[in-house]
Protein backbone atom coordinates (compact mmCIF):
# COMPACT_ATOMS: atom_id res chain seq x y z
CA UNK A 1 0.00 0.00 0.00
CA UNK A 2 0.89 3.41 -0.67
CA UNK A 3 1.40 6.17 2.14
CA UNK A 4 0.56 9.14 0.05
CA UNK A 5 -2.75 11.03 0.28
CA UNK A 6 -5.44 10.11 -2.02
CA UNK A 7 -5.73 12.56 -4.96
CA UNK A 8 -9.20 12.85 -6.73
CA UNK A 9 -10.22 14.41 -9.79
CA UNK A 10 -13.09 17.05 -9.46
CA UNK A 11 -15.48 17.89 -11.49
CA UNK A 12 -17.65 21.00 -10.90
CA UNK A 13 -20.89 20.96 -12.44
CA UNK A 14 -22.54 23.72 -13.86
CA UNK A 15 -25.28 25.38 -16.13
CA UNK A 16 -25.37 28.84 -17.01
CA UNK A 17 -28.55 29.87 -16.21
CA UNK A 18 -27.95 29.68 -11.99
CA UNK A 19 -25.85 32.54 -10.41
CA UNK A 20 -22.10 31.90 -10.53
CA UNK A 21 -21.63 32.98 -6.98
CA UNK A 22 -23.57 29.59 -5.95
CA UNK A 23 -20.56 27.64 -8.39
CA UNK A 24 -17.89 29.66 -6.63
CA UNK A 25 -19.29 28.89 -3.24
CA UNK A 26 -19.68 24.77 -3.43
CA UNK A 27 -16.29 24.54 -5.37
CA UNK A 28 -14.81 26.46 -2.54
CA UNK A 29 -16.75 24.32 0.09
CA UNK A 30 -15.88 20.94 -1.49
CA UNK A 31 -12.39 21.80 -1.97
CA UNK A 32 -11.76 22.85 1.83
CA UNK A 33 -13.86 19.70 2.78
CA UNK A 34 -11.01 17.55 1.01
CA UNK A 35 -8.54 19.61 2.28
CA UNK A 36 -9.61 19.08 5.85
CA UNK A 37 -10.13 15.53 5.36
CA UNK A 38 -6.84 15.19 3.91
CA UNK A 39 -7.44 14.22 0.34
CA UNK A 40 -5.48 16.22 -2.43
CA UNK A 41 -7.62 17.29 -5.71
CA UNK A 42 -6.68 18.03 -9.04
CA UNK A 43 -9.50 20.64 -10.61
CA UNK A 44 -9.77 23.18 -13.53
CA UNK A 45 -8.95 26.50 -12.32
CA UNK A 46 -11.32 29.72 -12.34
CA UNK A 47 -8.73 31.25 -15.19
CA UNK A 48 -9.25 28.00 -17.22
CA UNK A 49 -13.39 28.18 -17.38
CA UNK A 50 -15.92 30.06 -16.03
CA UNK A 51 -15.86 29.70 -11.86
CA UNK A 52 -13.27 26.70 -12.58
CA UNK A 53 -16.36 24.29 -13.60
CA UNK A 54 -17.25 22.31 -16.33
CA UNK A 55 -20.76 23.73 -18.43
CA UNK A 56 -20.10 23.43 -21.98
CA UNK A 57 -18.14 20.51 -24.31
CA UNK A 58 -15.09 23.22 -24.64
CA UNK A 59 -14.79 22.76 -20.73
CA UNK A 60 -15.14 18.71 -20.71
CA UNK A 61 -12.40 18.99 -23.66
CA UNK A 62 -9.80 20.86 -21.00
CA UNK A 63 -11.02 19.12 -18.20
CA UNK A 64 -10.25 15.42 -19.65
CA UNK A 65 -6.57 17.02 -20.79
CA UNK A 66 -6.41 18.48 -17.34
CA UNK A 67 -6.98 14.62 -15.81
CA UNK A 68 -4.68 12.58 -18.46
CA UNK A 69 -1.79 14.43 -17.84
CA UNK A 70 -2.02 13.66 -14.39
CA UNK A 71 -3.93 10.01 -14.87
CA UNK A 72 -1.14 7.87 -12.59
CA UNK A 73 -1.65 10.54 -9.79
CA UNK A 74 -5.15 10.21 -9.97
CA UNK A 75 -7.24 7.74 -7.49
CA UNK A 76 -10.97 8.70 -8.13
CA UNK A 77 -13.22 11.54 -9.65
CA UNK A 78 -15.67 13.73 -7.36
CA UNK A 79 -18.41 15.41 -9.40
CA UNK A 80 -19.97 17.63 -7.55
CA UNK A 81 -23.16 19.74 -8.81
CA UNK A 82 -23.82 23.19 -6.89
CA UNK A 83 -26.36 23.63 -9.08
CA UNK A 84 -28.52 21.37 -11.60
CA UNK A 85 -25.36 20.81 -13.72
CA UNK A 86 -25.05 20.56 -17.58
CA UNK A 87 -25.77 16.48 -17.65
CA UNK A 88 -23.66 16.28 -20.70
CA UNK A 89 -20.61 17.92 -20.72
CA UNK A 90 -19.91 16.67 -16.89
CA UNK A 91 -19.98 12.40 -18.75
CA UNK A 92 -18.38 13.83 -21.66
CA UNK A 93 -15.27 14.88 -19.32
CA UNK A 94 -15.42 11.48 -17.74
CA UNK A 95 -15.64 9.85 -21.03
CA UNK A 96 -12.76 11.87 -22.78
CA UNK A 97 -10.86 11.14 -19.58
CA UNK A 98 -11.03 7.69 -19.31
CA UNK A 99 -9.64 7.02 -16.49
CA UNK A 100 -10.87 3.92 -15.46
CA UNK A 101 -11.38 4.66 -11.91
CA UNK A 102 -14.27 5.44 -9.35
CA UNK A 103 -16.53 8.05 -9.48
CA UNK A 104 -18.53 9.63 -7.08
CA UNK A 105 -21.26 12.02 -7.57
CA UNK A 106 -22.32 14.60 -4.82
CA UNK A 107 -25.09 17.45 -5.32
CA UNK A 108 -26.22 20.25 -2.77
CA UNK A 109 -29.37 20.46 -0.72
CA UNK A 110 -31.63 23.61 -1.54
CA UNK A 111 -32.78 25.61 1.12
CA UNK A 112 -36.82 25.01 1.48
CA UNK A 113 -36.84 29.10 2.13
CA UNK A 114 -34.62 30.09 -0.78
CA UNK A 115 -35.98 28.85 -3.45
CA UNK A 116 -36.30 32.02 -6.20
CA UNK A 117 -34.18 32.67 -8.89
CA UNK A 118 -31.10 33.84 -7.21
CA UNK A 119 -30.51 30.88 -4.73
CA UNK A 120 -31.97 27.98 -5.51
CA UNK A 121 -29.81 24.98 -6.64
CA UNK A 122 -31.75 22.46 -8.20
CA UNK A 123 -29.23 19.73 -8.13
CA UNK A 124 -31.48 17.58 -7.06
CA UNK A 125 -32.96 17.06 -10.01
CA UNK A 126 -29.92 17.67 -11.83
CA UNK A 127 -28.32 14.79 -10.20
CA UNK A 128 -30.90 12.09 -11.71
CA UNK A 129 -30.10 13.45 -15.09
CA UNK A 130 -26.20 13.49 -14.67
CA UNK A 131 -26.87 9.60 -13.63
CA UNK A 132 -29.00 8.90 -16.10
CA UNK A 133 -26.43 10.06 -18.67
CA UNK A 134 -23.69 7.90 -17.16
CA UNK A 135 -25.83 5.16 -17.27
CA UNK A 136 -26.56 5.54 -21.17
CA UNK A 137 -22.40 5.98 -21.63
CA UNK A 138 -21.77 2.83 -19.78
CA UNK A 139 -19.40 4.50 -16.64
CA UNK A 140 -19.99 3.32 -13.65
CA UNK A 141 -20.10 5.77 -10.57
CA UNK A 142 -21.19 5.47 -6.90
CA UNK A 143 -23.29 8.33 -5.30
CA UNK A 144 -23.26 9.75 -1.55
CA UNK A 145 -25.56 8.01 1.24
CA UNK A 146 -27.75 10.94 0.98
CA UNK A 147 -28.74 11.97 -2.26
CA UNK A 148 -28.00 15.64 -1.60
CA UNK A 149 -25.73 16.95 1.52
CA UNK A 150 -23.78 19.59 2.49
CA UNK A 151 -19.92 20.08 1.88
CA UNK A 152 -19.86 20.74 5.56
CA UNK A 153 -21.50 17.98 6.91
CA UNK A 154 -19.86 14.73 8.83
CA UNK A 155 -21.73 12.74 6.75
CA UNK A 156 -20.07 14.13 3.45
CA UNK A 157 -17.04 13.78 5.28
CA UNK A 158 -17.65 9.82 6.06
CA UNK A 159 -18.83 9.54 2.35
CA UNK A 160 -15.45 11.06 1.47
CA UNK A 161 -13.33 8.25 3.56
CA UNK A 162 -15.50 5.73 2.33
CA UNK A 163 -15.27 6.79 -1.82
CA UNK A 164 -11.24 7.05 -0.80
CA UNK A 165 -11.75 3.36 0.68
CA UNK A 166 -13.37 1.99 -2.36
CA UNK A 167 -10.62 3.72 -4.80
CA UNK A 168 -7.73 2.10 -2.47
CA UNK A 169 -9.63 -1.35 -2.75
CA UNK A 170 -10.45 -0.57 -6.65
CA UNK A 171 -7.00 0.02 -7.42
CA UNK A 172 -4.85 -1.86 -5.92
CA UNK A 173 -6.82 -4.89 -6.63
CA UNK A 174 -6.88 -4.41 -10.45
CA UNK A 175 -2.50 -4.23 -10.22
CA UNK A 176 -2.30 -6.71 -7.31
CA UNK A 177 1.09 -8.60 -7.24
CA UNK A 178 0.78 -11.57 -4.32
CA UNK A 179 3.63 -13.64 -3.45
CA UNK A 180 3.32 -18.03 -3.12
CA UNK A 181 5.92 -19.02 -0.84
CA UNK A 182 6.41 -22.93 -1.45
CA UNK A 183 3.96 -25.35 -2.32
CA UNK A 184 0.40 -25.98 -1.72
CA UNK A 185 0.24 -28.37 1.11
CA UNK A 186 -0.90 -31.96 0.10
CA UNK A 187 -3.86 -32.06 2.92
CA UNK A 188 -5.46 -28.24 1.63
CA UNK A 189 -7.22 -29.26 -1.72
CA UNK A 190 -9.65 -26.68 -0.20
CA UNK A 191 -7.17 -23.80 -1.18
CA UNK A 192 -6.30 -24.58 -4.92
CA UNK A 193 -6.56 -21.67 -7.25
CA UNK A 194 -6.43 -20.30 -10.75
CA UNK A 195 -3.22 -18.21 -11.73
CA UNK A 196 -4.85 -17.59 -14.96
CA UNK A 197 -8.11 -16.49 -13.45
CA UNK A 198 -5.99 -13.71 -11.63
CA UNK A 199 -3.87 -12.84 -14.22
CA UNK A 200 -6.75 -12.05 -16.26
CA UNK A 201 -8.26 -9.48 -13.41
CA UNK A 202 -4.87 -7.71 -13.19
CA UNK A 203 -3.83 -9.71 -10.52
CA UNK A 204 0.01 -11.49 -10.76
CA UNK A 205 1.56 -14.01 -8.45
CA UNK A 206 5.29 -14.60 -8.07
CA UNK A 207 5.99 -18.05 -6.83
CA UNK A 208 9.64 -19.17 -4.83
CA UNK A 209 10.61 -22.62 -3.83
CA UNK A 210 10.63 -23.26 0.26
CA UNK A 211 13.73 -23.97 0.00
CA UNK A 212 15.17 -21.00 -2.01
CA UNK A 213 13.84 -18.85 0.97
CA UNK A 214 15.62 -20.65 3.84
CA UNK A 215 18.82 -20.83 2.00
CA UNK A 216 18.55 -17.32 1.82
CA UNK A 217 17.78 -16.77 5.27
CA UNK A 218 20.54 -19.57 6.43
CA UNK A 219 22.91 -17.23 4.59
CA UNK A 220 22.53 -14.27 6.53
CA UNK A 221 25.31 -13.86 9.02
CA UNK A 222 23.91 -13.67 12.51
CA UNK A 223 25.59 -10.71 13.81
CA UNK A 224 24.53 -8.48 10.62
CA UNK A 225 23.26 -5.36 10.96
CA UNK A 226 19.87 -6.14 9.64
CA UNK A 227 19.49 -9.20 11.32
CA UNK A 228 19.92 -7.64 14.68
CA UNK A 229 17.86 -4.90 14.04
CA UNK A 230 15.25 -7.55 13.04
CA UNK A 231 15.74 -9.34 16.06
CA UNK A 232 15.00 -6.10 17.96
CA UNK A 233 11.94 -5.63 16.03
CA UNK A 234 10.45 -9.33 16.93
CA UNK A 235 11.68 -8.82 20.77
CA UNK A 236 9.64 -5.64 21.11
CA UNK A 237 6.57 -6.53 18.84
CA UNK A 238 4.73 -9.24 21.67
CA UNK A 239 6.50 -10.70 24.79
CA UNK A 240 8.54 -13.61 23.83
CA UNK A 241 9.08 -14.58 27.28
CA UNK A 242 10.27 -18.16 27.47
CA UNK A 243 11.40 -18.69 23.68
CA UNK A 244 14.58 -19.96 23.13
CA UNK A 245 16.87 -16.61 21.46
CA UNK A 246 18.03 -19.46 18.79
CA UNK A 247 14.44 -19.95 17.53
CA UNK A 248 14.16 -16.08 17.65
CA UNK A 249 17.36 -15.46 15.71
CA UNK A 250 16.02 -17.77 13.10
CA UNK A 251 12.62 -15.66 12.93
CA UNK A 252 14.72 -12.82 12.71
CA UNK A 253 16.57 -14.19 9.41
CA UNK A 254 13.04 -15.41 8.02
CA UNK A 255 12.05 -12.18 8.22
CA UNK A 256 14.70 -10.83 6.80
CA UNK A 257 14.79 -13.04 3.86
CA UNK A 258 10.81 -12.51 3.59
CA UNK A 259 10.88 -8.58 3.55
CA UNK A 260 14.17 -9.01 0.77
CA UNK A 261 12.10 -11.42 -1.81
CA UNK A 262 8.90 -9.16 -0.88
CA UNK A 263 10.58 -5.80 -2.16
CA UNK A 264 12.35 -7.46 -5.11
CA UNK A 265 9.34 -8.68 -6.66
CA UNK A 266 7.36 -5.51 -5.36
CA UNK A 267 4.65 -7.60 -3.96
CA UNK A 268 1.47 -6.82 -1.86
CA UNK A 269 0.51 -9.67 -0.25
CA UNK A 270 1.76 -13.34 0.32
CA UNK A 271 1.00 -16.56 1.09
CA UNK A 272 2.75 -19.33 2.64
CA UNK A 273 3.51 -23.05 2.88
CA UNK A 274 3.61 -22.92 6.57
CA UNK A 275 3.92 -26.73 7.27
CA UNK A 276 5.68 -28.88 8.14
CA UNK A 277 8.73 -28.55 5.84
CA UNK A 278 9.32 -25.30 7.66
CA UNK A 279 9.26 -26.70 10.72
CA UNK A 280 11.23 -30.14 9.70
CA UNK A 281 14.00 -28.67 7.70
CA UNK A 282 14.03 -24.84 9.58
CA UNK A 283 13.33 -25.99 12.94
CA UNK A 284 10.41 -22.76 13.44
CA UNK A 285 6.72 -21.86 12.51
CA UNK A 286 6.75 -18.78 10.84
CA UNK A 287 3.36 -17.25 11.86
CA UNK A 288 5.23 -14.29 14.24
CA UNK A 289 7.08 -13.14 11.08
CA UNK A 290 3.47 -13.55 9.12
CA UNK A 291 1.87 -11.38 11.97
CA UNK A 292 4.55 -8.96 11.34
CA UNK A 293 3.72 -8.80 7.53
CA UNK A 294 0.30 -8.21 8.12
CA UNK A 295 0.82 -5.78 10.86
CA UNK A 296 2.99 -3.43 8.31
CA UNK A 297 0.13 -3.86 5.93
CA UNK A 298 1.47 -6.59 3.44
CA UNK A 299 -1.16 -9.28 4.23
CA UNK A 300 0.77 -12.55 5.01
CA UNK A 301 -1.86 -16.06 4.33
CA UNK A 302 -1.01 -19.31 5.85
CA UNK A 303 -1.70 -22.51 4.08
CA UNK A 304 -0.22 -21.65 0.88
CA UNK A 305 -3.89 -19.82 0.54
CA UNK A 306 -3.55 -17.29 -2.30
CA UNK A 307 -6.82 -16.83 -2.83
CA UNK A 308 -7.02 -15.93 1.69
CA UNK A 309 -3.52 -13.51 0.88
CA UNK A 310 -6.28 -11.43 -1.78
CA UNK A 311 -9.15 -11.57 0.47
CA UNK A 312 -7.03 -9.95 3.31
CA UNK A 313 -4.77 -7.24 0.67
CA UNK A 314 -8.85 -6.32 0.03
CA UNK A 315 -9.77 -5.85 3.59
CA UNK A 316 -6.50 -4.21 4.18
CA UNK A 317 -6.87 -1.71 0.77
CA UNK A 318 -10.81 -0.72 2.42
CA UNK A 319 -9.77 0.21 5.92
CA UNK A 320 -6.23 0.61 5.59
CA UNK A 321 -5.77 -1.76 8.96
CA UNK A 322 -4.18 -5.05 9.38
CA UNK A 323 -6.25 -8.01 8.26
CA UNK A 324 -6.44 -11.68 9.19
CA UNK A 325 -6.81 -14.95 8.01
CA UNK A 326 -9.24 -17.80 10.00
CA UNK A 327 -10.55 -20.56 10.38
CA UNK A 328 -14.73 -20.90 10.70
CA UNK A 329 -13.69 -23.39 13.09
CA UNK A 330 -16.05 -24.44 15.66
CA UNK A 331 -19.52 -23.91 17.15
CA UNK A 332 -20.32 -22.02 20.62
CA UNK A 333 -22.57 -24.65 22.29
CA UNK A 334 -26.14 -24.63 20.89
CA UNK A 335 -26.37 -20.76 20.06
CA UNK A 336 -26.90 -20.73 16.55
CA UNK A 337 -25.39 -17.56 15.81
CA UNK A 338 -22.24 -17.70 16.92
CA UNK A 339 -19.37 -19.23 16.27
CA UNK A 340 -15.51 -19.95 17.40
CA UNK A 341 -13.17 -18.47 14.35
CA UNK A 342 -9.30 -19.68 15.02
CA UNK A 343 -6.12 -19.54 13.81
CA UNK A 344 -2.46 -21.49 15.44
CA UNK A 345 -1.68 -18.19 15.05
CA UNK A 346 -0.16 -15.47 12.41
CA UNK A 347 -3.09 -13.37 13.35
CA UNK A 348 -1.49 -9.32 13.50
CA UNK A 349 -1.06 -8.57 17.24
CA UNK A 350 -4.31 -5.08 16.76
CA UNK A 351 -6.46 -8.15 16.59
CA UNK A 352 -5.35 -9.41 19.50
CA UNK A 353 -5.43 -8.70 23.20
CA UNK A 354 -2.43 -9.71 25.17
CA UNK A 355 -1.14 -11.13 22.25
CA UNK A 356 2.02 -12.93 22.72
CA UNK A 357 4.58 -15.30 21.38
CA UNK A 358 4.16 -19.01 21.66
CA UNK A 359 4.84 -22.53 19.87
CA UNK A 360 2.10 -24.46 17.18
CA UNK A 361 0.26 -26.82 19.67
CA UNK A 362 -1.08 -28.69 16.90
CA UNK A 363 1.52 -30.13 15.22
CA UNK A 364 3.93 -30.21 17.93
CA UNK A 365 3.45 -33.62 18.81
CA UNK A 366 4.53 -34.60 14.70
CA UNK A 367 7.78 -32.41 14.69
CA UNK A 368 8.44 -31.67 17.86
CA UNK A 369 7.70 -28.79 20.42
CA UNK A 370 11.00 -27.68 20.06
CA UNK A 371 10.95 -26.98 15.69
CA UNK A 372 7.38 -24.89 16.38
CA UNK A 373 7.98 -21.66 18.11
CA UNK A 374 7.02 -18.50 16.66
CA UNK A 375 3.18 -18.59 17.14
CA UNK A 376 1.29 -14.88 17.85
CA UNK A 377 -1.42 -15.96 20.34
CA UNK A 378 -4.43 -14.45 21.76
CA UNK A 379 -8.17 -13.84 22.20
CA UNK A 380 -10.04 -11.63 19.72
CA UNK A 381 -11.13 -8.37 22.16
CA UNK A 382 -14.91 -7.95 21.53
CA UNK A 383 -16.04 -5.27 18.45
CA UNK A 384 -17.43 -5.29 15.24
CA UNK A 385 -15.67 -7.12 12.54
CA UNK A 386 -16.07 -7.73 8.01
CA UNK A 387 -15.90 -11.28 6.84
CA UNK A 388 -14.62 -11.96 3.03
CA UNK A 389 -13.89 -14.70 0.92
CA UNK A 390 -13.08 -14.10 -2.71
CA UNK A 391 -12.16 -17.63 -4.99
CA UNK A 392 -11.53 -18.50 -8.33
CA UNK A 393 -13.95 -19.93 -9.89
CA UNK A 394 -12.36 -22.60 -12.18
CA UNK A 395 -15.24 -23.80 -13.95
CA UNK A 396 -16.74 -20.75 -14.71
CA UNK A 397 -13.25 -18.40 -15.22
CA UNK A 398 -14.17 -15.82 -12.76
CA UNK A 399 -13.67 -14.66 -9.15
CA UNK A 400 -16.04 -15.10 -6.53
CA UNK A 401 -16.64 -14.43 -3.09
CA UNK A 402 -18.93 -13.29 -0.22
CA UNK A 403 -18.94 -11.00 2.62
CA UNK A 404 -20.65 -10.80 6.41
CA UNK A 405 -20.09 -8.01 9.06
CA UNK A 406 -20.48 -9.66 12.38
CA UNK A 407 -19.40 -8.59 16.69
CA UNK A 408 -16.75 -10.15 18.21
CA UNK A 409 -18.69 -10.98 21.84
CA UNK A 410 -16.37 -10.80 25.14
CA UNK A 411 -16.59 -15.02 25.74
CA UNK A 412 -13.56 -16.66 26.71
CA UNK A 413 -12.43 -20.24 25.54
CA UNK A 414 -9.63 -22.27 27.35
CA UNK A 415 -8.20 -22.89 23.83
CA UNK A 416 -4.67 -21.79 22.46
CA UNK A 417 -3.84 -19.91 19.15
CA UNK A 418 -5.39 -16.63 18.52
CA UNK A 419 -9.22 -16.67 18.89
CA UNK A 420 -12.24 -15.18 19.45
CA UNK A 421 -16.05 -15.93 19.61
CA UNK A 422 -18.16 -14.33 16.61
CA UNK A 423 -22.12 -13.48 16.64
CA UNK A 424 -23.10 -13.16 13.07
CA UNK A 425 -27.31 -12.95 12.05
CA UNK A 426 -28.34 -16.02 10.72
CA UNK A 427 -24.98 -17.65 11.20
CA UNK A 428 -26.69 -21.10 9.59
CA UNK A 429 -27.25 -19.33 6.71
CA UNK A 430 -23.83 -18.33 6.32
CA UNK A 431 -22.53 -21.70 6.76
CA UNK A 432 -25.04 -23.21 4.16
CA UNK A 433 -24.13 -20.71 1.46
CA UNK A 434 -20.53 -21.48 2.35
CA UNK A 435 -20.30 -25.17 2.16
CA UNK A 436 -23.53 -25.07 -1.12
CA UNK A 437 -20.81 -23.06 -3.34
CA UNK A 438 -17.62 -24.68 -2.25
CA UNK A 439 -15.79 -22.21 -0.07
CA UNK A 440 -12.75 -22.33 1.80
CA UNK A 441 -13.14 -23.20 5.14
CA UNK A 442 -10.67 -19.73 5.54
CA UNK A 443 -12.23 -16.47 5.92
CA UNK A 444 -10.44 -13.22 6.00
CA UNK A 445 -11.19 -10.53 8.94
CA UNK A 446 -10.85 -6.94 9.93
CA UNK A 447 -11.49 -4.98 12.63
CA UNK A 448 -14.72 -3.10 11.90
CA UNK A 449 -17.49 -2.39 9.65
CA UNK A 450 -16.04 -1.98 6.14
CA UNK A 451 -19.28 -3.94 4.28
CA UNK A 452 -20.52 -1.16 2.17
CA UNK A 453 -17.02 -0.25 0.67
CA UNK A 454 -16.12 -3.53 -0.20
CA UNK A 455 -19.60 -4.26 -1.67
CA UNK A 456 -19.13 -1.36 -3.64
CA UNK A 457 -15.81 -1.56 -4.85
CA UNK A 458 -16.43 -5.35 -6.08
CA UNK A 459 -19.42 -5.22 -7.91
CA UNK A 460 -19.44 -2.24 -8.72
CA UNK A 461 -15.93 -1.30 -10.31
CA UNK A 462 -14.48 -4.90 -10.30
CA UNK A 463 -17.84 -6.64 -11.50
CA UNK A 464 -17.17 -9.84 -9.13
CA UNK A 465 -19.60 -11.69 -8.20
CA UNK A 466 -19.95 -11.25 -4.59
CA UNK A 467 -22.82 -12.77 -2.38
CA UNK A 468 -23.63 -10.08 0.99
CA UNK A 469 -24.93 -12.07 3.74
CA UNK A 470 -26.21 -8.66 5.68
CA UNK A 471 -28.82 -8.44 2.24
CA UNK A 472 -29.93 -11.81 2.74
CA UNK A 473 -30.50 -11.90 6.57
């Protein structure tokens, strides 16, 4: 992910016939509303057209130049109507621009009392026809919650971070580049995937023999600089009491070689064979220096689960917070709705409380306790969480997927790994949708409600098919 401010594209609608001083205002409003919110925009200047809008064909001619000289900058458009707008020439910018990127449309509220010639707005109705016109040229757009709202409002201002989510999601999705570390292991049929499927959406994957990676990270001298600093870095990211420091000098080289291989290949995400060759040849789990990954915002998948790697860059790319990957692992005694979701763990240590460094319980007793340190463990604090699953769809050469928001509730288990107890509305519905269309029993999580951006960005600008459990329920 990128650290730099979103920068959008705005277009500022306008027809003649309305009072320029009610253009000069909203530009003015929506451009301090960004400002404050900390986007960047990139708009036609009052020197360049009248009041800096766009009204007549000349305008959406210098407005689409304006936009493809700057088209890598650019994350999303804004059109924003102060008054009805002049339907045409605002598509014909978009259109001439081609961008291929989100758009959001935004139109101001009249005042009930001011309503004669020299204040009312009208973009009400000039919003429907804008609409209707990108409809009939084929550009898809999303529109704020409200259909008109003020500049100055909060809820502009969450319709803002939201449109800057679904851009993030929109475009880093359709350039994704995810890592496969190793091979598929022999007993996860359940994550097999479709390179080509990807490929086709934008989406590459850079693959690296196991054993390429820990020669590289058996060649690092222990007393390097990078190493060390590593080492510092895992000591100080959860308590590590009662690890052995060789097992943590090892994570500290895995890491190393990890982050090295990651910025060669410039990749966003990963996923990787996590056992038992690790373990057996290595002599440590790697899910502390996975937890790392996904802390820093470069999703890291267990399992060899590409497919789980993509479904958590998404989650990441909407909120801009670490994501995890789980298990829908077990039931909570006979309430329907909620469920036990569990990983041995490489969960990020935000989802956690208390998290801390341990060894892999489960297959301790096949390679022994002392090859399997280098767990992140913990419960799951309570708080609302988004559930998504994207696949390929072999059979049908597309991607897939679905998406649930559901509360993390404050039970305890006496269980290890990272956990935590999920209530989700009609939980058995979930589960039959789940297991009816073949998905993996891993599910990718994030702290908090990010269902209506990723619904948006998917079908809307990706055209996945994408089932939402919260429209069902």
């Amino acid at each position: 992910m990128t650290d730099r401010a979103n920068t959008f594209g705005v277009i500022v609608g306008n027809r003649s016939f309305f009072p320029d001083r009610l253009v000069e205002e909203g530009r003015d409003q929506v451009l301090r509303a960004m400002e404050k919110a900390g986007y960047e925009a990139l708009i036609l200047s009052p020197e360049a057209t009248p009041c800096g809008a766009v009204g007549t064909r000349e305008d959406a001619e210098q407005c689409a130049r304006l936009f493809a000289e700057s088209r890598d900058e650019i994350d999303g458009v804004i059109v924003t109507l102060p008054n009805f707008g002049d339907e045409q020439s605002a598509a014909d910018a978009l259109r001439l621009a081609d961008l291929a990127v989100p758009v959001l449309i935004h139109a101001f509220p009249d005042d009930p009392s001011l309503l004669d010639v020299e204040h009312r707005r009208d973009a009400f109705c000039g919003k429907l026809s804008l609409c209707n016109n990108l409809v009939q040229y084929g550009i898809p757009f999303s529109t704020t919650s409200l259909h008109v709202e003020s500049p100055r409002s909060e809820r502009f201002r969450n319709d803002l971070d939201a449109f800057a989510g679904v851009c993030r999601l929109v475009n880093g999705l359709r350039t994704a580049r995810l890592g496969l570390v190793g091979a598929r292991p022999s007993a996860f049929n359940t994550v097999r995937f479709s390179e080509k499927i990807l490929e086709r959406a934008g989406i590459s994957v850079e693959t690296v023999d196991l054993s390429e990676v820990i020669a590289r990270a058996e060649g690092y001298d222990r007393d390097a600089t990078t190493v060390r600093a590593e080492l510092d870095r895992i000591r100080g990211y959860v308590p590590t009491d009662g690890i052995p420091q060789a097992a943590l000098g090892k994570m500290a080289r895995l890491s190393c070689a990890l982050s090295e291989w990651i910025d060669e290949n410039a990749l966003d995400a990963v996923a990787i064979q996590c056992w038992t060759a690790l373990e057996r040849i290595y002599g440590i789990v790697p899910c502390a220096v996975m937890s790392l990954l996904s802390e820093r915002l470069i999703p890291g998948a267990c399992e060899a689960d590409v497919m789980g790697a993509l479904s958590m860059y998404a989650l990441t790319l909407a909120t801009g917070s670490p994501a995890a990957l789980l298990d829908w692992n077990n039931n909570w005694g006979d309430d329907e709705n909620r469920a036990i979701t569990f990983h041995c763990s490489n969960l990020p240590k935000s989802f956690l409380e208390d998290a801390r460094m341990s060894h892999q319980a489960i297959i301790a007793n096949e390679v022994g306790v002392e090859n399997t340190y280098g767990t992140c463990v913990g419960r799951i604090p309570p708080g609302p969480a988004t559930f998504l699953r994207l696949s390929s769809d072999d059979v049908h050469g597309r991607i897939v997927g679905y998406l649930v928001e559901g509360e993390y509730t404050d039970d305890t288990a006496d269980t290890f790994g990272g956990y935590g107890v999920v209530e989700i509305r009609n939980l058995q519905g979930l589960m039959q949708h789940i297991v009816r269309h073949g998905f993996e029993h891993h599910v990718a999580a994030v702290r908090g409600r990010a269902g209506a951006v990723v619904r948006e960005a998917v079908r809307m600008y990706l055209g996945w098919e994408l089932y939402d459990h919260d429209e069902t329920s």
